[in-house]
N, C-alpha and C. Protein backbone atom coordinates (compact mmCIF):
# COMPACT_ATOMS: atom_id res chain seq x y z
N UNK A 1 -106.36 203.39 33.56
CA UNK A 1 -107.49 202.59 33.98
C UNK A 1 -107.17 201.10 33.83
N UNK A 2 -107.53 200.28 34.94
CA UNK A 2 -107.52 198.76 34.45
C UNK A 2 -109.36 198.42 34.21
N UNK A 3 -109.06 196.81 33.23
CA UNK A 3 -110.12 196.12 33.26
C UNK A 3 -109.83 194.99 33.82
N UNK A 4 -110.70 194.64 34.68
CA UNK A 4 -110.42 193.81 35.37
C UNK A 4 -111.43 192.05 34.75
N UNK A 5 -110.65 191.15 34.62
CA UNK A 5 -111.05 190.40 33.74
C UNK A 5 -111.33 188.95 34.78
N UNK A 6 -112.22 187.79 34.47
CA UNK A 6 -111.80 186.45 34.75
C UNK A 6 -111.01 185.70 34.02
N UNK A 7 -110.43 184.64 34.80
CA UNK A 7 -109.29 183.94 33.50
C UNK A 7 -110.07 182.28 33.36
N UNK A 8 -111.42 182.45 33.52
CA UNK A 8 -112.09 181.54 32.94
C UNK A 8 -112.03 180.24 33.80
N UNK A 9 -112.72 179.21 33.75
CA UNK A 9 -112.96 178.12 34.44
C UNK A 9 -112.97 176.73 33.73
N UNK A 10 -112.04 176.73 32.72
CA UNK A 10 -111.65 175.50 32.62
C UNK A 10 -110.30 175.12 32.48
N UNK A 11 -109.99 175.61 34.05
CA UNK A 11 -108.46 174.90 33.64
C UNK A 11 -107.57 175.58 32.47
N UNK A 12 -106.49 174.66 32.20
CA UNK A 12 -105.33 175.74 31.17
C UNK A 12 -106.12 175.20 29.70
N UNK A 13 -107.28 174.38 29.71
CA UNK A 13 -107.82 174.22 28.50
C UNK A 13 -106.99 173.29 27.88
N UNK A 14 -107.95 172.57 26.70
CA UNK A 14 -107.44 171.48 26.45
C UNK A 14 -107.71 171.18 24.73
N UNK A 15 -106.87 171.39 23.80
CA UNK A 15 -107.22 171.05 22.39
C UNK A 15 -105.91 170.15 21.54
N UNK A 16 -105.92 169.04 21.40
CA UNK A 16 -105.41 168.35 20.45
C UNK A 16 -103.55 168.41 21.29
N UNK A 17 -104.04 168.11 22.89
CA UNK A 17 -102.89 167.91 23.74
C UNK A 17 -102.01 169.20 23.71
N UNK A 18 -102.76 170.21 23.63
CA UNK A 18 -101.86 171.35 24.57
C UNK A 18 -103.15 171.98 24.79
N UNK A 19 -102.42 173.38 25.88
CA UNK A 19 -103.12 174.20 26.22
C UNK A 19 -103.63 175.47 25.34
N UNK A 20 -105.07 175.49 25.74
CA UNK A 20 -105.77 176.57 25.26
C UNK A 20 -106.07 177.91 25.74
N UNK A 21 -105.08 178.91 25.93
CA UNK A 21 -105.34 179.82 26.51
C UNK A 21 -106.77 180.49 25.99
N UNK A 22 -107.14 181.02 27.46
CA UNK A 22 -108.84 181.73 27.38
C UNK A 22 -108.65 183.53 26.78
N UNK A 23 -109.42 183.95 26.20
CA UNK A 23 -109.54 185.57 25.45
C UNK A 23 -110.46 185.90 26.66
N UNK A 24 -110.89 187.21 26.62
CA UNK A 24 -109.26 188.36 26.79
C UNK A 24 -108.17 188.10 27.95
N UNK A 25 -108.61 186.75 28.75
CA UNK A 25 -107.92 186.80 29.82
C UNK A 25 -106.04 186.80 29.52
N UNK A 26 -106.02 186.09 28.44
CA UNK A 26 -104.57 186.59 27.92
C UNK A 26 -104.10 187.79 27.33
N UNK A 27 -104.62 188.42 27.29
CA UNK A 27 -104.31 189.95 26.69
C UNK A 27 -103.61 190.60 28.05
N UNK A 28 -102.60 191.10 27.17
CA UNK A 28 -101.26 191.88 28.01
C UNK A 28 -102.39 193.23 28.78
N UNK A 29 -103.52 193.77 28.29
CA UNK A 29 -104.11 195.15 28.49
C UNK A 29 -105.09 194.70 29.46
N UNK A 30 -105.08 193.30 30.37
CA UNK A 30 -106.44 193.38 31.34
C UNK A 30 -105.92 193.08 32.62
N UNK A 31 -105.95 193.19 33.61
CA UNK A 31 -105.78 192.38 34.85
C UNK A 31 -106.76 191.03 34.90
N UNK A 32 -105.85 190.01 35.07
CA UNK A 32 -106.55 188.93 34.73
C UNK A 32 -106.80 188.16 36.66
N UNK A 33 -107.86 188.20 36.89
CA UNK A 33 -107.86 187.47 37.89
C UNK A 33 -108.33 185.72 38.12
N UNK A 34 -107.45 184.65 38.82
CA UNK A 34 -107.89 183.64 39.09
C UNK A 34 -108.77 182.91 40.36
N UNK A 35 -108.44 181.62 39.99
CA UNK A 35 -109.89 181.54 41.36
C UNK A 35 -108.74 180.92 42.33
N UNK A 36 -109.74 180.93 43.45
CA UNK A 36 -108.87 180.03 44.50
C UNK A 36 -110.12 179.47 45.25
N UNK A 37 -109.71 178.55 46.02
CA UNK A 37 -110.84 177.69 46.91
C UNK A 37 -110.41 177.65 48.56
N UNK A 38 -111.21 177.52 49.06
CA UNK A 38 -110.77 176.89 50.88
C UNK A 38 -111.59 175.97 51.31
N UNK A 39 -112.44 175.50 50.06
CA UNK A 39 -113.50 174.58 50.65
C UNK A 39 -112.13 173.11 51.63
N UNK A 40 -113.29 172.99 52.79
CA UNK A 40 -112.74 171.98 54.15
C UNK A 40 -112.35 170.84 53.30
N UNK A 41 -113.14 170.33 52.75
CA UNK A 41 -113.59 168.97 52.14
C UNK A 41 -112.05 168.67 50.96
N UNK A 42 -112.19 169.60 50.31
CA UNK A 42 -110.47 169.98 49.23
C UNK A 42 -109.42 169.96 50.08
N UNK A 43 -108.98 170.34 51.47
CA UNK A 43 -107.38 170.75 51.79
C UNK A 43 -107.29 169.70 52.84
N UNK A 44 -105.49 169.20 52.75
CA UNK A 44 -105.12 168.78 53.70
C UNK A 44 -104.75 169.53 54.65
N UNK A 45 -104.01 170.25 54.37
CA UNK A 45 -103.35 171.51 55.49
C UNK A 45 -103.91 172.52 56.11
N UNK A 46 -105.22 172.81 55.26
CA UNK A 46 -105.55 173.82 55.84
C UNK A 46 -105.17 175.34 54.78
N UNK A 47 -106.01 175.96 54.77
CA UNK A 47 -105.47 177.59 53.87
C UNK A 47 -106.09 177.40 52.35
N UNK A 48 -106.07 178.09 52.02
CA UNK A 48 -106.39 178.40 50.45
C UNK A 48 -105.64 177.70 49.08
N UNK A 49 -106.20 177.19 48.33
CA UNK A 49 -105.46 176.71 47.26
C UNK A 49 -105.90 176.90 45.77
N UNK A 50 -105.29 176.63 44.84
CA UNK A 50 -105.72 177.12 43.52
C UNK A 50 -107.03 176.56 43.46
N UNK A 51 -107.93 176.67 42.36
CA UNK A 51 -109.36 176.25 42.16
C UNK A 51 -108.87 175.11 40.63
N UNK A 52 -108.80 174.25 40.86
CA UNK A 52 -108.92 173.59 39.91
C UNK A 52 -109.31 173.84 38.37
N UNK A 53 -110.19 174.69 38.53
CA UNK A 53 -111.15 175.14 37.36
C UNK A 53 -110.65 176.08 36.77
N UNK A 54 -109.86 177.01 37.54
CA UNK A 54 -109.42 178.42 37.20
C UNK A 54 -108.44 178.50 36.07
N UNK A 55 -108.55 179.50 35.13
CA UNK A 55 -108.19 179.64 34.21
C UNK A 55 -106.70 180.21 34.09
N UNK A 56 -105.71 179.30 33.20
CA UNK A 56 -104.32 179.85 33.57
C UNK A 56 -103.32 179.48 32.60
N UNK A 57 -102.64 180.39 32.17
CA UNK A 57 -101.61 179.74 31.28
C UNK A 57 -100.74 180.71 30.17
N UNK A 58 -100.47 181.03 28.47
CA UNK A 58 -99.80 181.19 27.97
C UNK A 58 -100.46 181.96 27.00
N UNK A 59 -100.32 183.01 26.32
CA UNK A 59 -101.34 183.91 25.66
C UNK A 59 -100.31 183.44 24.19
N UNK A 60 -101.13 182.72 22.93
CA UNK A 60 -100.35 182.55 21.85
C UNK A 60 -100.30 183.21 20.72
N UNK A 61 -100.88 184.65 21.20
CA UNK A 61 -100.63 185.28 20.39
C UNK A 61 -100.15 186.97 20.66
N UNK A 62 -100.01 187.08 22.00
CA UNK A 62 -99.25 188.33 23.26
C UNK A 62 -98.16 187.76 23.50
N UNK A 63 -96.81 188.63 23.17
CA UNK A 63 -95.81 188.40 23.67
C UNK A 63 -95.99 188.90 25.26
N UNK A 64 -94.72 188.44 26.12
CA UNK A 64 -94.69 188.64 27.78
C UNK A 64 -94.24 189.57 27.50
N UNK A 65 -95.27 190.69 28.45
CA UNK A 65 -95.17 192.39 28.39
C UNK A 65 -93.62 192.16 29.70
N UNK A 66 -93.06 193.12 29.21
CA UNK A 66 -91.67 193.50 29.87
C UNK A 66 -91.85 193.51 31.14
N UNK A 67 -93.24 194.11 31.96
CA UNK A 67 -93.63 194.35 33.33
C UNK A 67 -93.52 192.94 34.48
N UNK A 68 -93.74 191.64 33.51
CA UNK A 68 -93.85 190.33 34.25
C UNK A 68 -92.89 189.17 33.99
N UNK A 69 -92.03 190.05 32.65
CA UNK A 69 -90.47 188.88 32.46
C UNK A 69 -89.82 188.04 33.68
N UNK A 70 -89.97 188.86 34.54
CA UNK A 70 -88.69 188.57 35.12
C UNK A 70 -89.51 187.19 36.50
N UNK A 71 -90.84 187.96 36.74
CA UNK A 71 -91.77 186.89 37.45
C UNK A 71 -91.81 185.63 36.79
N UNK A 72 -92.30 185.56 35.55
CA UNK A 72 -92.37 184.65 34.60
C UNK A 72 -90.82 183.66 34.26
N UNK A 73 -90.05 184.18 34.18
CA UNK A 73 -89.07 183.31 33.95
C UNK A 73 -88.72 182.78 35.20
N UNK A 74 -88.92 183.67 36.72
CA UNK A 74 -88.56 182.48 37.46
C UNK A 74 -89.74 181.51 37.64
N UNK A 75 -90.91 181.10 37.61
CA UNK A 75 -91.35 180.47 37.16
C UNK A 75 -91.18 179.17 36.55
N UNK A 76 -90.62 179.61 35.09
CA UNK A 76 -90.32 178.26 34.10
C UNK A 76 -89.30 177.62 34.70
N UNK A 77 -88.30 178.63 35.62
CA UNK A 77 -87.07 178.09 36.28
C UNK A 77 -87.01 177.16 37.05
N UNK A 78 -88.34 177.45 37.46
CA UNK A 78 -88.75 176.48 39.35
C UNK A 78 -88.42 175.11 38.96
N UNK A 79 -88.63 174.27 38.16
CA UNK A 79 -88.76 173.24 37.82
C UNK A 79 -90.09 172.55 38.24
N UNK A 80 -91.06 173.98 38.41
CA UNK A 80 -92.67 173.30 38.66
C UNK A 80 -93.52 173.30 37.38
N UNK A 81 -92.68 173.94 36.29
CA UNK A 81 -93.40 173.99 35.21
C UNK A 81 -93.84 172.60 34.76
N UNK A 82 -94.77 172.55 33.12
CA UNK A 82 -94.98 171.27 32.88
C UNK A 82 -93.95 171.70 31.29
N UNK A 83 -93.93 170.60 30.69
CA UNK A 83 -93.25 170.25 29.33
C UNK A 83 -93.58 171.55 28.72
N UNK A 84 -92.63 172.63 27.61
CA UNK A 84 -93.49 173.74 26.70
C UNK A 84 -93.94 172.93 25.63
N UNK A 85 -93.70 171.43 25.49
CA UNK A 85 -94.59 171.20 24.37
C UNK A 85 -96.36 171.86 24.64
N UNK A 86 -96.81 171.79 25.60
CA UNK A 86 -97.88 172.59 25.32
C UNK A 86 -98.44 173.32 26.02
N UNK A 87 -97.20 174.39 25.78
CA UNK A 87 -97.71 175.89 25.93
C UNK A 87 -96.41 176.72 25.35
N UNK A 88 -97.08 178.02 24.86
CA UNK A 88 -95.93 179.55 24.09
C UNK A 88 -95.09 179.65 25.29
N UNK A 89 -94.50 179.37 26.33
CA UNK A 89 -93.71 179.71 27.01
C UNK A 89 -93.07 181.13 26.90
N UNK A 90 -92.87 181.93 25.79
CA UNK A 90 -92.93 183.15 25.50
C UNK A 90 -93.89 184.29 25.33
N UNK A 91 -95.05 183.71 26.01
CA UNK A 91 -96.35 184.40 25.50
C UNK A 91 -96.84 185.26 27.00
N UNK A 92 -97.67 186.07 26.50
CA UNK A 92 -97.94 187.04 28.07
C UNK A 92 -99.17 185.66 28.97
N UNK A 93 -98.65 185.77 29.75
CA UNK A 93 -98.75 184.60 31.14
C UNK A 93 -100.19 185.22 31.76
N UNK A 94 -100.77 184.57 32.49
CA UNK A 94 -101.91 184.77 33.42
C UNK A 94 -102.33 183.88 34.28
N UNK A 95 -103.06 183.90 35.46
CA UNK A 95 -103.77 185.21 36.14
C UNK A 95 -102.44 186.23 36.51
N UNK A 96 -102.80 187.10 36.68
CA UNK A 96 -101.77 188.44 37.21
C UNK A 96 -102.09 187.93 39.17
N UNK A 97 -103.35 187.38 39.40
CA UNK A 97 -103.82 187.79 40.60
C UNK A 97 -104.98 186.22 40.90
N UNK A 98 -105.30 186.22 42.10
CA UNK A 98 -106.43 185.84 42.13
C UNK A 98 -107.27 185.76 43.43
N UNK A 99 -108.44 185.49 43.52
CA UNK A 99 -109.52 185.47 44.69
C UNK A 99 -110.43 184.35 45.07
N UNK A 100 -111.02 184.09 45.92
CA UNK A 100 -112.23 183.24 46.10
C UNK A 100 -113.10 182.97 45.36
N UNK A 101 -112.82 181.57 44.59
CA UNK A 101 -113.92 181.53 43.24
C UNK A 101 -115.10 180.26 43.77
N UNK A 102 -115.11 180.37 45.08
CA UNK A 102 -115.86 178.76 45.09
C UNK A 102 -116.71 179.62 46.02
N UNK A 103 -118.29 178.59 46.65
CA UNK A 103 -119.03 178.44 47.08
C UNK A 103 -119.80 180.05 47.94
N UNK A 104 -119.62 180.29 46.43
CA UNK A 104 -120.75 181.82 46.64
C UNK A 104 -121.99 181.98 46.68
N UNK A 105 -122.72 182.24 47.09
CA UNK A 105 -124.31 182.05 47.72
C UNK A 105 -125.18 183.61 46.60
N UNK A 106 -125.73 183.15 45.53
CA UNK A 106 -126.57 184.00 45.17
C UNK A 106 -127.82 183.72 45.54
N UNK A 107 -129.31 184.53 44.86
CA UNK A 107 -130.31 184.50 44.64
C UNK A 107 -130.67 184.49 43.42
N UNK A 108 -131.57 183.28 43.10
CA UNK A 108 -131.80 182.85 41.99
C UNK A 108 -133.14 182.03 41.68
N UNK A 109 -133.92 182.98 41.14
CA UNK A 109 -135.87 182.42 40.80
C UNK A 109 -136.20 182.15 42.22
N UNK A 110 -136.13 183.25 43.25
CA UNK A 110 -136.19 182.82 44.49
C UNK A 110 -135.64 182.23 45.43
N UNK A 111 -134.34 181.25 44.97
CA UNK A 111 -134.02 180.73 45.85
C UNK A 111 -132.26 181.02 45.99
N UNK A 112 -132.05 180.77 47.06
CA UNK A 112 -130.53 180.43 47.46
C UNK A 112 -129.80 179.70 46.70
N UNK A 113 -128.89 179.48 45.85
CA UNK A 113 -128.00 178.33 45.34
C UNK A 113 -126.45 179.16 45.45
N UNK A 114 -126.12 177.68 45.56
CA UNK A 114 -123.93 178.16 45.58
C UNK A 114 -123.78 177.94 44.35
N UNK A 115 -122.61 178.95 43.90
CA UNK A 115 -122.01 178.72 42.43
C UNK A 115 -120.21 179.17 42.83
N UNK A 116 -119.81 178.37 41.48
CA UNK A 116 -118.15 178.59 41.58
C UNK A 116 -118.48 179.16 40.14
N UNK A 117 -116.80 180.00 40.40
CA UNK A 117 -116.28 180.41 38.99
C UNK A 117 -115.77 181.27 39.32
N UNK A 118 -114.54 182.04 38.71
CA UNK A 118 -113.71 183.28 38.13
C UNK A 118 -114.28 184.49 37.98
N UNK A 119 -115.86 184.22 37.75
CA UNK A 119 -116.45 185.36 37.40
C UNK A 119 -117.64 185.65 38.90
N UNK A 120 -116.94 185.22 39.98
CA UNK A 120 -117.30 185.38 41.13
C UNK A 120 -115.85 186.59 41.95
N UNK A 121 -114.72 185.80 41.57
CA UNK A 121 -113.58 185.86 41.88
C UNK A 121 -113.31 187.47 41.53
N UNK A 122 -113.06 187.45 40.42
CA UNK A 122 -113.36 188.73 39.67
C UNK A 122 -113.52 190.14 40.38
N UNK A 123 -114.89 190.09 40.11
CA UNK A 123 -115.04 191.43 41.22
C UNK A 123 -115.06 190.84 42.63
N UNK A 124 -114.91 190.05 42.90
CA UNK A 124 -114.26 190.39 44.25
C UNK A 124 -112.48 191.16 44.05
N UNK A 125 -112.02 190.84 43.34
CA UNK A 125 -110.91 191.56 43.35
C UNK A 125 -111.22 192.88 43.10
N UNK A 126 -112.09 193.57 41.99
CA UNK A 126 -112.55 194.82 41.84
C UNK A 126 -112.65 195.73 42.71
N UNK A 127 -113.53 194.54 43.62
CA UNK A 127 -114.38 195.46 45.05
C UNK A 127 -112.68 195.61 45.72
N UNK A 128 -112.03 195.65 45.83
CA UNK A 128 -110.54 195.12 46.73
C UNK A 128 -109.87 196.37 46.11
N UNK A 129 -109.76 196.41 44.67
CA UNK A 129 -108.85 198.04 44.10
C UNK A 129 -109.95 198.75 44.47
N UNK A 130 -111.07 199.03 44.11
CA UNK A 130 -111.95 200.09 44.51
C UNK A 130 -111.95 200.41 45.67
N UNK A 131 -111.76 199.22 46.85
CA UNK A 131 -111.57 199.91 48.08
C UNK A 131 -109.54 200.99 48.49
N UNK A 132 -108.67 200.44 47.58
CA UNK A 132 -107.49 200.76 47.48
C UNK A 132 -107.49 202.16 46.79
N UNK A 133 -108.62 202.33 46.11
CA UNK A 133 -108.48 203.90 45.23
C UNK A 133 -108.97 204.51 46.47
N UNK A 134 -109.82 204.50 46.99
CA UNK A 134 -110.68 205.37 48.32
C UNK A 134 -110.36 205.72 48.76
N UNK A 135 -109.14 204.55 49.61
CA UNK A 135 -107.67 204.91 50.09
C UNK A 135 -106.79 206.48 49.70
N UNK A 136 -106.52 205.87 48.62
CA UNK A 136 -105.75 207.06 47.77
C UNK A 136 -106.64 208.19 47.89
N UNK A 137 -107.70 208.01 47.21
CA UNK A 137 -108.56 209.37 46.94
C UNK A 137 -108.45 210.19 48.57
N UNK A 138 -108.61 209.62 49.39
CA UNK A 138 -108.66 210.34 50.87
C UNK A 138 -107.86 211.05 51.28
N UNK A 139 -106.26 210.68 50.33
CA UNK A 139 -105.38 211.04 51.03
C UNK A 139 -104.78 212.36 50.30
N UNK A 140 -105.53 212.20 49.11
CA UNK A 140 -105.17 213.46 47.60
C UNK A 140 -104.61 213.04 46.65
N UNK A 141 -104.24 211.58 47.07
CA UNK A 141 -103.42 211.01 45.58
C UNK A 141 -104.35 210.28 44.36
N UNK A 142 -103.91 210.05 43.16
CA UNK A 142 -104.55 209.83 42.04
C UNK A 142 -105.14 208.17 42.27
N UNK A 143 -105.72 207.72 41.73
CA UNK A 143 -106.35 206.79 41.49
C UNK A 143 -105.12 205.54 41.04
N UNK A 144 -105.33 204.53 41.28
CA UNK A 144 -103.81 203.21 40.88
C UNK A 144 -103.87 203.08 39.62
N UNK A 145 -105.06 203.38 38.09
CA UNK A 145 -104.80 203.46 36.56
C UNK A 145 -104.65 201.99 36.64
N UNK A 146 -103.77 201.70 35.53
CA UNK A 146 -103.37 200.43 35.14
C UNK A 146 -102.64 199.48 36.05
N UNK A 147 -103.34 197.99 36.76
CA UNK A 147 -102.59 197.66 38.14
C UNK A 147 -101.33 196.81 37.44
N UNK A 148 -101.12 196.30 36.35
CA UNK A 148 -100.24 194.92 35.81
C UNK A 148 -98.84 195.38 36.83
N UNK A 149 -98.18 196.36 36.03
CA UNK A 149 -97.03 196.76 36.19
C UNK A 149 -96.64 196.94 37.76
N UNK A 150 -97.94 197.73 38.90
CA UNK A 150 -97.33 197.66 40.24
C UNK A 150 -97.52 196.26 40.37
N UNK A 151 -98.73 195.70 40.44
CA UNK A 151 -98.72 194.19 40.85
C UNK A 151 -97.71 193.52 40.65
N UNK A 152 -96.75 193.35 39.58
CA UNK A 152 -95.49 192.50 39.21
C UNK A 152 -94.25 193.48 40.05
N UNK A 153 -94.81 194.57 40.49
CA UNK A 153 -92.97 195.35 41.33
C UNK A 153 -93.50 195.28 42.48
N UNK A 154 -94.54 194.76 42.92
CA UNK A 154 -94.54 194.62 44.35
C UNK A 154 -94.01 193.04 44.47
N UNK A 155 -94.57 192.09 43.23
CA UNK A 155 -93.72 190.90 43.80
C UNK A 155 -94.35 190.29 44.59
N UNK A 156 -95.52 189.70 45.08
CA UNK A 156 -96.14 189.35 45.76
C UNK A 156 -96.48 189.74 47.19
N UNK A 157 -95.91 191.18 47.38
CA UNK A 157 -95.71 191.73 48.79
C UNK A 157 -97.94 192.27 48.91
N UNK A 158 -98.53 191.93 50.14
CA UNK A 158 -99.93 192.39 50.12
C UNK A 158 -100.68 191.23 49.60
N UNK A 159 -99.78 190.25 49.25
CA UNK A 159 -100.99 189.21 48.70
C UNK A 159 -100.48 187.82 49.55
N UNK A 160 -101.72 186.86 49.65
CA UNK A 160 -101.46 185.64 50.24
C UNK A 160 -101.13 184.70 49.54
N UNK A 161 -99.68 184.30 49.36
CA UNK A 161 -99.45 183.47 48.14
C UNK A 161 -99.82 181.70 48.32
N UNK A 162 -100.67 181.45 47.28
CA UNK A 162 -100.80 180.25 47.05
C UNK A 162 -100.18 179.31 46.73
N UNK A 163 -99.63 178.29 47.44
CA UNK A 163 -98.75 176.64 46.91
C UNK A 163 -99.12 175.67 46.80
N UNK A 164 -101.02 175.57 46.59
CA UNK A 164 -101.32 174.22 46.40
C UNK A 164 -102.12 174.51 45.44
N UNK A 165 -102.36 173.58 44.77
CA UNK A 165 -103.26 173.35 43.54
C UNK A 165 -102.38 173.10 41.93
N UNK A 166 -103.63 172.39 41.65
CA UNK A 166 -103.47 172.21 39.82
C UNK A 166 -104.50 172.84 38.99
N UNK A 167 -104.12 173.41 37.81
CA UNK A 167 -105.27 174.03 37.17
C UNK A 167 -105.26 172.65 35.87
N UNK A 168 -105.11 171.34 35.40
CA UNK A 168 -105.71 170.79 34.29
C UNK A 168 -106.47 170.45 34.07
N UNK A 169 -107.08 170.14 32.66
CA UNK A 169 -108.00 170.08 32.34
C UNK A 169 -107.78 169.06 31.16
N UNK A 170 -109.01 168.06 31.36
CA UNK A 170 -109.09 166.87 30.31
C UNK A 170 -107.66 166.34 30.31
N UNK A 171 -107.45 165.98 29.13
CA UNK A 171 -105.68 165.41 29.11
C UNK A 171 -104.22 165.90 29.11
N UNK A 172 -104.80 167.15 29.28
CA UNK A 172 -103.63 168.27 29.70
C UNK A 172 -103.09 168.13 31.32
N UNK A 173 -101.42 168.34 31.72
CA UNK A 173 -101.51 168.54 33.30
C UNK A 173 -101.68 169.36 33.45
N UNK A 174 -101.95 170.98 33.40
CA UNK A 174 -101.99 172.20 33.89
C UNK A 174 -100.86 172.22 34.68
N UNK A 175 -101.08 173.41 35.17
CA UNK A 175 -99.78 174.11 35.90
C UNK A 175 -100.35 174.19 37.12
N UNK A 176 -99.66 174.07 38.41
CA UNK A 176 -99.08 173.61 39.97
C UNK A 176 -98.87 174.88 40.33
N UNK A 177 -99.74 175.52 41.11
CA UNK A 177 -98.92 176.38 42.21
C UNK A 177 -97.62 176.34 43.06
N UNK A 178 -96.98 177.31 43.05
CA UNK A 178 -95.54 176.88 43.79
C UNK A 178 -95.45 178.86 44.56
N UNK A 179 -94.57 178.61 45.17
CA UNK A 179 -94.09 179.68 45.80
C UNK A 179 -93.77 180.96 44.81
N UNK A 180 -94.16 181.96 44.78
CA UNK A 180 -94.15 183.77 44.36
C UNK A 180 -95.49 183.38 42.71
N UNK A 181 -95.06 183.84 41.68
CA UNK A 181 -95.71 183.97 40.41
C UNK A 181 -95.92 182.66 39.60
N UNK A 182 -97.55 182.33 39.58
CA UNK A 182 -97.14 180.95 38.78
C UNK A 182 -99.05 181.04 37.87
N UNK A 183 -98.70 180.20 37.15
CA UNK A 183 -100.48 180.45 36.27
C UNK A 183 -101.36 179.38 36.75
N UNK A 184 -101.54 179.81 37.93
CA UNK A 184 -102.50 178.99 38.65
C UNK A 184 -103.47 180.22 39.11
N UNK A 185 -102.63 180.80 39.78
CA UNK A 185 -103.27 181.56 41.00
C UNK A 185 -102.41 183.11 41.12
N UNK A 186 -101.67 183.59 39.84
CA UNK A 186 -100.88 184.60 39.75
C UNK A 186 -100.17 184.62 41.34
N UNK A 187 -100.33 185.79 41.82
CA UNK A 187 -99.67 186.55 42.98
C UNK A 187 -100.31 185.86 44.20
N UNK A 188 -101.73 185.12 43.96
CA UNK A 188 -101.94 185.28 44.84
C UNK A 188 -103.38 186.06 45.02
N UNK A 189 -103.86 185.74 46.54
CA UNK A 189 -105.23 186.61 47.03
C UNK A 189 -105.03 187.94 47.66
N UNK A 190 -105.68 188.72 47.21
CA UNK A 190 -104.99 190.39 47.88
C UNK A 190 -105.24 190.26 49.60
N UNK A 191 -104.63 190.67 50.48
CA UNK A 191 -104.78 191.12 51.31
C UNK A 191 -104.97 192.46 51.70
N UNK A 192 -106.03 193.02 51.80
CA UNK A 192 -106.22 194.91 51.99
C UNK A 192 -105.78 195.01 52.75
N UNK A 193 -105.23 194.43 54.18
CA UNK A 193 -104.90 195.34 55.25
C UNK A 193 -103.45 195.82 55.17
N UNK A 194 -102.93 194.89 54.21
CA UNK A 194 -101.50 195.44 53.82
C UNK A 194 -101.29 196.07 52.71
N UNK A 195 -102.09 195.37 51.69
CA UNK A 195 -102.02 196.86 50.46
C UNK A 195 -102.17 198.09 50.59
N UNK A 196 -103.30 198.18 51.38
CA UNK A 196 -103.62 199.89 51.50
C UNK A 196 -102.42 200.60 52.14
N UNK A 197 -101.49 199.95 52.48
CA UNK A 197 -99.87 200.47 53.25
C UNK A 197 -99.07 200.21 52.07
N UNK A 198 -99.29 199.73 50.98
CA UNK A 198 -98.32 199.74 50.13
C UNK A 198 -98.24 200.59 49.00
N UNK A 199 -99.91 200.91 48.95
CA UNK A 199 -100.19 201.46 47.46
C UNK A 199 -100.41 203.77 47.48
């Protein structure tokens, strides 16, 4: 089984000039999902980019589960990282994933209002495996259980990978989206029409 988690909305967090990773979103045992945005007004280019707000970074007290080593170190490799003065650079990494965290339209004391956050983002990713088990279930096969481990061997294959954005916060720089696995925006936004062919 996974739990599917937000990785919080402030940025990689900010205490006494390093980063503050968010609970449980650093725990090696959750699928951690981040936000992403497309608001017009934010992009030059056009397409989806990290959410500023979204929660991302270095778990300091989870070592990096074996399943995302190898994502993770290319990563630190890119030369998009920031300084490890502040962050575990050895610590289990997050988002695994992420989705549309901006300008969601609830109902609220009657009325319409937009809200952002991770915990929008979230189950939207939920709703996305739940539609991927259905899949499975239709066909006789078992349910996907725990997603960390395929998500990191697919490698970003089924997801729309993100290259723009910063996640900092206060006097911290946060971390920069760049091309495949990075703690902005993990993998990326799922695409179902290709997962359900992968999974």
């Amino acid at each position: 089984r996974t739990i599917i988690y937000a990785s919080g909305d402030a940025g990689v967090g900010c205490g006494d000039d390093k980063f503050v990773p968010n609970w449980p979103a650093s725990s090696p045992y959750v699928t951690t999902v981040g936000g992403t945005t497309n608001a017009i007004q934010e992009l030059e280019s056009g397409g989806e980019r990290a959410w500023e707000d979204g929660g991302g970074g270095f778990s300091n007290f989870f070592a990096a589960p074996e399943y995302q080593k190898q994502a993770v170190e290319a990563y630190l490799k890119s030369g998009k990282a920031p300084s490890t003065r502040y962050f575990n650079s050895s610590g289990r990494a997050y988002p695994d994933v992420s989705a549309l965290a901006t300008e969601y339209e609830i109902l609220y004391l009657d009325s319409f209002i937009g809200v952002d956050g991770t915990s929008c983002a979230a189950p939207t990713f939920a709703a996305v495996v739940s539609l991927l088990n259905d899949v499975r279930l239709n066909k006789g096969k078992s349910t996907l259980g725990f997603l960390n481990p395929l998500l990191y061997q697919l490698a970003g294959k089924g997801f729309h990978d993100v290259t723009e954005g910063r996640n900092s916060h206060g006097t911290c720089p946060g971390f920069v989206a760049t091309k495949g696995w990075d703690p902005t925006s993990g993998w990326g936004s799922p695409n179902f029409g290709l997962l359900k062919f992968l999974v």
